[in-house]
Protein backbone atom coordinates (compact mmCIF):
# COMPACT_ATOMS: atom_id res chain seq x y z
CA UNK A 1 -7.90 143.13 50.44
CA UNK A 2 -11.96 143.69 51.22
CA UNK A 3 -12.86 140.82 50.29
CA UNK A 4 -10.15 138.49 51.97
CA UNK A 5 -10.82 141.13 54.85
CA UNK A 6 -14.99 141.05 55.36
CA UNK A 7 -15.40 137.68 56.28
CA UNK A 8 -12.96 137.48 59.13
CA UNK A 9 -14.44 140.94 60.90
CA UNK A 10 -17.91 139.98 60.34
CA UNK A 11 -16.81 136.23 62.03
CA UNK A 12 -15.20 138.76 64.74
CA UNK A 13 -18.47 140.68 65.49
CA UNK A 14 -20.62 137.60 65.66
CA UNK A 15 -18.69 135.95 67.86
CA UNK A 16 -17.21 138.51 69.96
CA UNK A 17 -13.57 137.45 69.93
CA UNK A 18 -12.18 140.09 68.84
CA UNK A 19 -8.95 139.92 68.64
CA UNK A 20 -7.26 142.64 70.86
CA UNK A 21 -3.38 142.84 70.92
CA UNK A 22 -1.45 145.13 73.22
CA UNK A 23 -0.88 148.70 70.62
CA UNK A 24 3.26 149.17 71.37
CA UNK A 25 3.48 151.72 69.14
CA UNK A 26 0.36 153.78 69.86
CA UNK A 27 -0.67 153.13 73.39
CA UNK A 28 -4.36 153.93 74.25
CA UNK A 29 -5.53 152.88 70.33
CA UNK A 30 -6.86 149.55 70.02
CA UNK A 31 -4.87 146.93 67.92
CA UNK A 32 -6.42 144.14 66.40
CA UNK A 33 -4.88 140.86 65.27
CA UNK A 34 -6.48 141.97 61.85
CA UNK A 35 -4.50 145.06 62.05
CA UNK A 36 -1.31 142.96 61.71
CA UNK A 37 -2.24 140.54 59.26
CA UNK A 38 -3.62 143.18 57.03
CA UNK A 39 0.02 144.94 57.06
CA UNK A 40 1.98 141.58 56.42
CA UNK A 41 -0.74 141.17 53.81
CA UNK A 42 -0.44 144.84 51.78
CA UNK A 43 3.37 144.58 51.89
CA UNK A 44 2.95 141.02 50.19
CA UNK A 45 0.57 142.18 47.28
CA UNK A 46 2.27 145.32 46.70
CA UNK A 47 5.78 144.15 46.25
CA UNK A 48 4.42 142.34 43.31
CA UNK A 49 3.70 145.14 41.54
CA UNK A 50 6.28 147.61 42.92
CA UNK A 51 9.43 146.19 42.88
CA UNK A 52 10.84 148.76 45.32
CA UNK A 53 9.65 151.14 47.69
CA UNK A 54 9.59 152.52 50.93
CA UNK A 55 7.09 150.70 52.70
CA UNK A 56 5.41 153.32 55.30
CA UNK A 57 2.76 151.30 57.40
CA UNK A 58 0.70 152.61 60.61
CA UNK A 59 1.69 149.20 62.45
CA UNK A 60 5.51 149.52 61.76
CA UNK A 61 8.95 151.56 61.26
CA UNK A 62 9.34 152.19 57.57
CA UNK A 63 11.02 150.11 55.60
CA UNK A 64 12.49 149.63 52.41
CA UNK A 65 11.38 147.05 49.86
CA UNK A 66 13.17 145.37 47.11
CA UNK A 67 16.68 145.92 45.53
CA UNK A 68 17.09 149.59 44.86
CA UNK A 69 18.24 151.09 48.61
CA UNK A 70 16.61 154.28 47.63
CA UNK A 71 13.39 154.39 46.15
CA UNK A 72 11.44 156.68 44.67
CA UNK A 73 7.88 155.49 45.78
CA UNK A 74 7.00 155.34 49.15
CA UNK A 75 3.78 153.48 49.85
CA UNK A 76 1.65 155.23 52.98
CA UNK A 77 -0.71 151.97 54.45
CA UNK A 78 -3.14 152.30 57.28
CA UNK A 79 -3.75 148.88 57.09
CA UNK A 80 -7.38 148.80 59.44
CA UNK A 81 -8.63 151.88 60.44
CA UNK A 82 -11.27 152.23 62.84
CA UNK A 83 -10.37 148.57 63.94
CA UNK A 84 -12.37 148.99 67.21
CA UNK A 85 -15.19 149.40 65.28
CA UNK A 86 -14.63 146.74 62.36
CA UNK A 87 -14.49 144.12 64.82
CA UNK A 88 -17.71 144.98 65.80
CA UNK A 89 -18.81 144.71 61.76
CA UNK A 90 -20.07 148.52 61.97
CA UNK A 91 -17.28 151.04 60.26
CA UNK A 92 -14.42 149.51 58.93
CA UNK A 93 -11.58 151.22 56.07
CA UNK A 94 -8.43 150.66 54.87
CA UNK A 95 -5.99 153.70 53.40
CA UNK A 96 -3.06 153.42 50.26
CA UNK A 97 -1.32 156.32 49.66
CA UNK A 98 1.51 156.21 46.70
CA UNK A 99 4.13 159.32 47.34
CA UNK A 100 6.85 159.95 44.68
CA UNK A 101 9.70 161.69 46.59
CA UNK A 102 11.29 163.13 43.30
CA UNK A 103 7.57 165.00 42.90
CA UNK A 104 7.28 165.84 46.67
CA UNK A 105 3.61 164.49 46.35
CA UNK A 106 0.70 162.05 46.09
CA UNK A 107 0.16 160.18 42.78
CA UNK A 108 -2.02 157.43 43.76
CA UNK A 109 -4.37 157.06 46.86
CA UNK A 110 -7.07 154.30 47.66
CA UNK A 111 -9.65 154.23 50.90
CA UNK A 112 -11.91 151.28 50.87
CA UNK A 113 -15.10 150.94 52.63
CA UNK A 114 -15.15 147.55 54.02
CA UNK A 115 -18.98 147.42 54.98
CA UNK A 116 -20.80 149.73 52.50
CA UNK A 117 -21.97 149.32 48.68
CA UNK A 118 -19.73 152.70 47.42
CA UNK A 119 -17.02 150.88 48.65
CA UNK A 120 -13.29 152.34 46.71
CA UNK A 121 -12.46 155.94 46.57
CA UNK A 122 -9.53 156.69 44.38
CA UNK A 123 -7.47 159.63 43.28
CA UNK A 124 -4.78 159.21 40.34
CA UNK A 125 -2.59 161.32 38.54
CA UNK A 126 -2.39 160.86 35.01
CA UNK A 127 0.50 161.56 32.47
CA UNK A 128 -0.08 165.20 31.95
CA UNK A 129 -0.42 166.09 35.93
CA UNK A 130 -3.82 166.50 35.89
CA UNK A 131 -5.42 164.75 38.82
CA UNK A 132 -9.02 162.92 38.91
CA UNK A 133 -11.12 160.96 41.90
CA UNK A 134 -13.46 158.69 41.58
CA UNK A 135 -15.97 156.55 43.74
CA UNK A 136 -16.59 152.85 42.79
CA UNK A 137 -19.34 150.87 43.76
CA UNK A 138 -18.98 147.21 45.44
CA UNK A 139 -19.46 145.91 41.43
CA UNK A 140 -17.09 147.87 39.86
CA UNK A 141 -18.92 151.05 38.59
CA UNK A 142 -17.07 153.93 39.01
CA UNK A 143 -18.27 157.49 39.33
CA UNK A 144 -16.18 160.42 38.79
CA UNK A 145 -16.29 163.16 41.38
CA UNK A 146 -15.83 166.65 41.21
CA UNK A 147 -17.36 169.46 43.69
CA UNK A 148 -19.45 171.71 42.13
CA UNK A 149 -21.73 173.49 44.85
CA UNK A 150 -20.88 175.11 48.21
CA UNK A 151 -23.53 175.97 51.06
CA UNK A 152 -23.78 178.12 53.93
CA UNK A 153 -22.43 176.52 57.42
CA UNK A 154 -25.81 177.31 58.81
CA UNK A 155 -27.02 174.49 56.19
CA UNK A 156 -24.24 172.01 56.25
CA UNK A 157 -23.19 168.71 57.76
CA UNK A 158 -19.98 168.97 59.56
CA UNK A 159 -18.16 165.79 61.19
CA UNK A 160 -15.76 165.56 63.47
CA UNK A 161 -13.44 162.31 64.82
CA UNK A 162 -15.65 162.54 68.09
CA UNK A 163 -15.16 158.94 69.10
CA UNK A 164 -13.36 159.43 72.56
CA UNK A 165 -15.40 160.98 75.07
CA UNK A 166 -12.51 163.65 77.05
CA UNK A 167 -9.74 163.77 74.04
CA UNK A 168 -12.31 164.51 71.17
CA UNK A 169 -15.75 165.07 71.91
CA UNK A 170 -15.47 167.51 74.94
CA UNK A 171 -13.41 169.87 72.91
CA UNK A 172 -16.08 169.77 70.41
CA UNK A 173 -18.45 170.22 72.87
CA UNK A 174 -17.32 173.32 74.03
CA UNK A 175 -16.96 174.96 70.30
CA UNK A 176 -20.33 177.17 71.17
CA UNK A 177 -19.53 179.50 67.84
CA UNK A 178 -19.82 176.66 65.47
CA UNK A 179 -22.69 174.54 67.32
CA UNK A 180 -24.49 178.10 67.16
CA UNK A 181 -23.72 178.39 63.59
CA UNK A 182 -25.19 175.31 62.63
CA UNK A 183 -28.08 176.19 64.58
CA UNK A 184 -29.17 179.28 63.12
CA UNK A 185 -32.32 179.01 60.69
CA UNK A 186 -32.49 179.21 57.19
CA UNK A 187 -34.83 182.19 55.57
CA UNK A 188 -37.39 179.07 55.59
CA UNK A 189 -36.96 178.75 59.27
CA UNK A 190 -35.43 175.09 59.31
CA UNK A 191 -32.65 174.29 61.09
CA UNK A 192 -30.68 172.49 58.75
CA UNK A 193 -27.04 172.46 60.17
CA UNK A 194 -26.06 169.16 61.59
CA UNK A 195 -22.37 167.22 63.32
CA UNK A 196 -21.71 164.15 62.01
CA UNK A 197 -18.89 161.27 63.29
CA UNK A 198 -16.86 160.79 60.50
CA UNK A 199 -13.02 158.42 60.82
CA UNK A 200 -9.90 159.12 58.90
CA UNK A 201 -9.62 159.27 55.62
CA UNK A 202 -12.97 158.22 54.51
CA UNK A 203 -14.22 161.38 56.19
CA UNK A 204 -11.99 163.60 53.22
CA UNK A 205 -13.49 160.81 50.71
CA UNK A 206 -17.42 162.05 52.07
CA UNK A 207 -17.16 165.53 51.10
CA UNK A 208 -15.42 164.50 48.12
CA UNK A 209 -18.05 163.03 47.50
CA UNK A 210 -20.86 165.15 48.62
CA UNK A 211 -22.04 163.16 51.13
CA UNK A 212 -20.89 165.85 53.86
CA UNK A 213 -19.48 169.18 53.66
CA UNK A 214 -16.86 169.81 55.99
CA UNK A 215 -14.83 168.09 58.64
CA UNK A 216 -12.82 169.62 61.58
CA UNK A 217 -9.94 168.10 63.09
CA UNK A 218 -8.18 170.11 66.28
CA UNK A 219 -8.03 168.76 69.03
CA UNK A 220 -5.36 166.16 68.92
CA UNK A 221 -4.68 166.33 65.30
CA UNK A 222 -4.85 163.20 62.43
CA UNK A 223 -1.52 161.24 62.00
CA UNK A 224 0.14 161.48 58.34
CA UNK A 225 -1.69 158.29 57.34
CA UNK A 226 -4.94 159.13 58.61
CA UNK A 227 -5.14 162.31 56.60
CA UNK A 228 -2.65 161.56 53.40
CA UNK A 229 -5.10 159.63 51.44
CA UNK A 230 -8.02 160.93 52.00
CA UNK A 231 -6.27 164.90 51.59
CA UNK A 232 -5.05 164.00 47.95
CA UNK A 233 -8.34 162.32 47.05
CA UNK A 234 -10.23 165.34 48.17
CA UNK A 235 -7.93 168.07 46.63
CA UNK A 236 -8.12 165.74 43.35
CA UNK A 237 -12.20 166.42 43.29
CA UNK A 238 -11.76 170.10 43.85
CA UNK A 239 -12.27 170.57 47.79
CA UNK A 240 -9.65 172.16 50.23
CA UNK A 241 -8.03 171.01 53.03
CA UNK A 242 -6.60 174.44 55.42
CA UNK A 243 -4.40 174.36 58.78
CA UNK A 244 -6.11 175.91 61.68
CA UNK A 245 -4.63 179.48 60.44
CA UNK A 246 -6.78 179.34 57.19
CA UNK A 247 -3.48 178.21 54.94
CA UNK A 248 -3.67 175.28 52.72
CA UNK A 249 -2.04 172.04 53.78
CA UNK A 250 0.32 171.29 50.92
CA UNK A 251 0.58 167.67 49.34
CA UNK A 252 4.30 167.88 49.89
CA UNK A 253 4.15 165.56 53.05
CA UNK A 254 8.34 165.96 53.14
CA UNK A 255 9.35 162.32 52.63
CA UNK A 256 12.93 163.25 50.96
CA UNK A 257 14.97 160.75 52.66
CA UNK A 258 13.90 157.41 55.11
CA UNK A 259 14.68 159.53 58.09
CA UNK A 260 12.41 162.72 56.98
CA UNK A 261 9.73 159.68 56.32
CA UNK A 262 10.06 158.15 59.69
CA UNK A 263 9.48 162.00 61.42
CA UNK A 264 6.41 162.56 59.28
CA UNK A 265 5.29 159.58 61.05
CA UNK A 266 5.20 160.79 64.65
CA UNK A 267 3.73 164.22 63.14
CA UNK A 268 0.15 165.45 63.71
CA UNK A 269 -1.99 167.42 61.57
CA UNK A 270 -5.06 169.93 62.61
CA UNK A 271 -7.43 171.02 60.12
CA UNK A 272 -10.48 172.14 58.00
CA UNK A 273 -11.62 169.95 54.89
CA UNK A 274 -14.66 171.54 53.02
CA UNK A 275 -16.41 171.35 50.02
CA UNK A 276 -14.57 174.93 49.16
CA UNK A 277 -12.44 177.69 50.79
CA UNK A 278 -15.25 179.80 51.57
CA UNK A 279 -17.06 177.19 53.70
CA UNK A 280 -13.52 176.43 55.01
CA UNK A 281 -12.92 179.72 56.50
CA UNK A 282 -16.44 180.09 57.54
CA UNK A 283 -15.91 176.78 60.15
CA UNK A 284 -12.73 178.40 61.51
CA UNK A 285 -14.47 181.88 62.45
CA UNK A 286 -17.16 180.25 63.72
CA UNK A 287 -14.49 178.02 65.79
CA UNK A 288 -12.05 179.20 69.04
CA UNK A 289 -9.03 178.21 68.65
CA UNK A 290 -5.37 178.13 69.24
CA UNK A 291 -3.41 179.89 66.64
């Protein structure tokens, strides 16, 4: 899907036609024509392999797939995310998430990184139940990951979805306990705390990977597919992902029948992702919020 993908939002970005259609579903998002070919494309690919399913896109009502009129699988696709963005060639990703409603959980999730060299992030879980995430690079070399350090708040790199200037980054603005947190000195005396933007999923996949530590989400709250895959792929490499009362999100994203699937749609999630619990609870009572 990248690669078919790249060439046609780097065309976008150097020519500046990019493509905007009117969002119906989500007004106020932007909605690319790339958007919509990208879902007509996943649901192509992916009946090939799964014969049926409930197919669970960002761009349309669920729907199921094939001949069995109650699936087990249902396949979670954000098919572009951060579209405004892709078109311009600068962040671009694109989210699978396989759910098996007789398990009440993830056993497969994918976010690709259209743009940069570590380019797949996977979760899987294998015959036993164990679960395992990986990174692979843009030629195929994969890299297992699994969190193994934790760090003060005062020392870590916390993002935040701080795109839109009064719906995101205001709120942020005003969390003076946390931007004071990060600002406190180490016993060097460097100031080593830092916010980050970080979008979606891939966001999860960063501290899964290391890159960052945590990531706050509170303001509006991410929708089930911009959380899902990126949530199982970060549980998967040992991290946590708590509600704004310090209690972990469960995996159980209550898709029992095509009508619970089609509320989880129109639900929205606010939350801590860290590294580990204790840097997780650190961010929230540093943090005012709502209870």
């Amino acid at each position: 899907m990248i690669s078919e993908l790249r060439p046609r939002l780097v065309q976008a970005a150097l020519s500046g036609d990019r493509s905007e259609s009117r969002n119906v579903r989500h007004a106020g998002n932007f909605l690319s024509e790339y958007d919509l070919w990208m879902h007509k494309r996943y649901r192509e690919l992916l009946t090939e392999i799964v014969p049926s399913y409930v197919y669970a896109s960002e761009e349309a009502d669920p729907q199921v797939i094939g001949d069995d009129p109650d699936p087990d699988l249902c396949v979670l696709v954000d098919p572009l995310d951060t579209s405004e963005m892709a078109v311009r060639a600068l962040n671009g990703y694109t989210h699978v998430l396989v759910y098996s409603r007789s398990l009440a959980r993830p056993i497969a999730a994918v976010v690709g990184d259209i743009f940069h060299h570590l380019q797949v992030y996977a979760a899987a879980r294998d015959d036993d139940g164990q679960e395992h995430a990986f990174v692979f690079t843009q030629d195929g070399n994969p890299h297992a990951l699994r969190l193994n350090r934790s760090v003060p708040l005062a020392e870590s790199l916390i993002t935040n979805f701080l795109m839109k200037p009064s719906e995101r980054f205001v709120p942020l603005a005003r969390q003076a306990g946390l931007i004071d947190a990060l600002s406190r000195r180490s016993e060097d005396g460097a100031r080593r705390g830092r916010v980050g933007v970080d979008f979606g999923s891939i966001g999860l996949c960063h501290i899964a990977a290391g890159f960052s530590d945590a990531m706050v989400e509170f303001a509006k709250g991410f929708a089930i597919w911009d959380l899902a895959p990126g949530h199982f792929i970060l549980q998967a490499a040992g991290g946590v992902v708590v509600d704004l009362r310090g209690e972990p999100l469960p995996l159980d994203y209550r898709f029992g029948t095509l009508a619970d699937i089609n509320k989880a749609m129109d639900r929205r999630y606010m939350f801590v992702a860290a590294s580990g619990p204790s840097l997780a609870h650190e961010v929230l009572s540093a943090m005012a919020l709502t209870k």
